[in-house]
Protein backbone atom coordinates (compact mmCIF):
# COMPACT_ATOMS: atom_id res chain seq x y z
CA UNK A 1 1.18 20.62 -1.08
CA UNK A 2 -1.79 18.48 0.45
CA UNK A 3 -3.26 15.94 -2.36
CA UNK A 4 -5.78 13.59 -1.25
CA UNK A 5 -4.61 10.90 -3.79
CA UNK A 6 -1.62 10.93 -1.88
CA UNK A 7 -3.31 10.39 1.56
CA UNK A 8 -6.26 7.99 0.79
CA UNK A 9 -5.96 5.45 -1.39
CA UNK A 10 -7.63 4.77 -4.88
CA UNK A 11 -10.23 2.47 -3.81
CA UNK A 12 -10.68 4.75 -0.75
CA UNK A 13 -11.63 7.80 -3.28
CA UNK A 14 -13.72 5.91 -5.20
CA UNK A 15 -16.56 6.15 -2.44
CA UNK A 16 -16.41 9.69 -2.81
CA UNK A 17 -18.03 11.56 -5.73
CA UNK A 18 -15.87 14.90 -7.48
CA UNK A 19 -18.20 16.94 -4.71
CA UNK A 20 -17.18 15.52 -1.45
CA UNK A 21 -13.21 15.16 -3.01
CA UNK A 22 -13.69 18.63 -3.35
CA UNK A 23 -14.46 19.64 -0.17
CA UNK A 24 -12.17 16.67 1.36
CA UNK A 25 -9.26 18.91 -0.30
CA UNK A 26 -10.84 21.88 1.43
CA UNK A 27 -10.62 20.29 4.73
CA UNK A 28 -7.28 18.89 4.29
CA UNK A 29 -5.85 22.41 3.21
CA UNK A 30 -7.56 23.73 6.33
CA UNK A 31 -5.46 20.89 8.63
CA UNK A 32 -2.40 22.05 6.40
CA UNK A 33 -2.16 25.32 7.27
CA UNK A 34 -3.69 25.51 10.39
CA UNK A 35 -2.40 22.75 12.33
CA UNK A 36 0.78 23.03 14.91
CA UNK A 37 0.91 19.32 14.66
CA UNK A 38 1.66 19.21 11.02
CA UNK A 39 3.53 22.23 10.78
CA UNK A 40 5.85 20.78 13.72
CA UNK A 41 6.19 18.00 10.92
CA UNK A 42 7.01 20.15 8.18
CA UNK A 43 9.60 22.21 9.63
CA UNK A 44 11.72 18.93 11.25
CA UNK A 45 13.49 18.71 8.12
CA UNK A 46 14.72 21.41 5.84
CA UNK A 47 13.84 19.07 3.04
CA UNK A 48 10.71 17.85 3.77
CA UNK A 49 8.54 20.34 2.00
CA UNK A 50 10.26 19.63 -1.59
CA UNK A 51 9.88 15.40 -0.62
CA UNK A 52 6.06 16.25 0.00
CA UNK A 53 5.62 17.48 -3.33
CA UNK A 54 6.38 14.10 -4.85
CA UNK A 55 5.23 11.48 -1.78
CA UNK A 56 4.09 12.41 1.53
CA UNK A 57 6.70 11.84 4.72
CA UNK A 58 5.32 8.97 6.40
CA UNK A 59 4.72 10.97 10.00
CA UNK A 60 2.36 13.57 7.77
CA UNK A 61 0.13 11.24 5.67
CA UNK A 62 -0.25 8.96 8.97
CA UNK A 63 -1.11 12.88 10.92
CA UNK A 64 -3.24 13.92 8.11
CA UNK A 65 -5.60 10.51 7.87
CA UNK A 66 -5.96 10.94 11.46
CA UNK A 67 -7.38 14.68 11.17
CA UNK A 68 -9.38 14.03 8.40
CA UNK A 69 -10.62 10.13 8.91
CA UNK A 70 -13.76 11.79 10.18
CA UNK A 71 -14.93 14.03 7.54
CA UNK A 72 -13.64 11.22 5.14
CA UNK A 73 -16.48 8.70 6.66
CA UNK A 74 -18.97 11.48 6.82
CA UNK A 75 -18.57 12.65 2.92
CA UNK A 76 -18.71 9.04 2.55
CA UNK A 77 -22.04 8.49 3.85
CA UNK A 78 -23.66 11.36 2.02
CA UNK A 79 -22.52 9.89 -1.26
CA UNK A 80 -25.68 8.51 -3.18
């Protein structure tokens, strides 16, 4: 449900090597199925969960950034 090409953008990912997308996925899928804040999100519309699969709702990838805009800029800087 929760790809990273669909919340960051391609020159976004570029900074990050396969290692840190990795464990950006990890984080995300953490957010994903932990989070009342994106769960709230899911379950607003019945049909949000089959829209996902193709493009993100709007109110999730702009949620999701926000949760993970801080590991982002930390795998970032550990990228040689």
């Amino acid at each position: 449900m929760c790809k990273i090409d669909h919340l960051f953008s391609a020159e976004e990912l570029k900074a990050l090597g396969p290692k840190e997308r990795d464990k950006l996925k990890k984080r995300a899928l953490h957010h994903v199925r932990n989070s009342p804040e994106i769960h709230k999100i899911i379950s607003e519309h019945p049909k949000v969960r089959t829209i996902m699969k193709k493009k993100p709702h709007p109110k999730f990838r702009k949620a999701m950034r926000k949760k993970l805009r801080s590991t982002f800029n930390q795998l970032k800087n550990q990228s040689p």
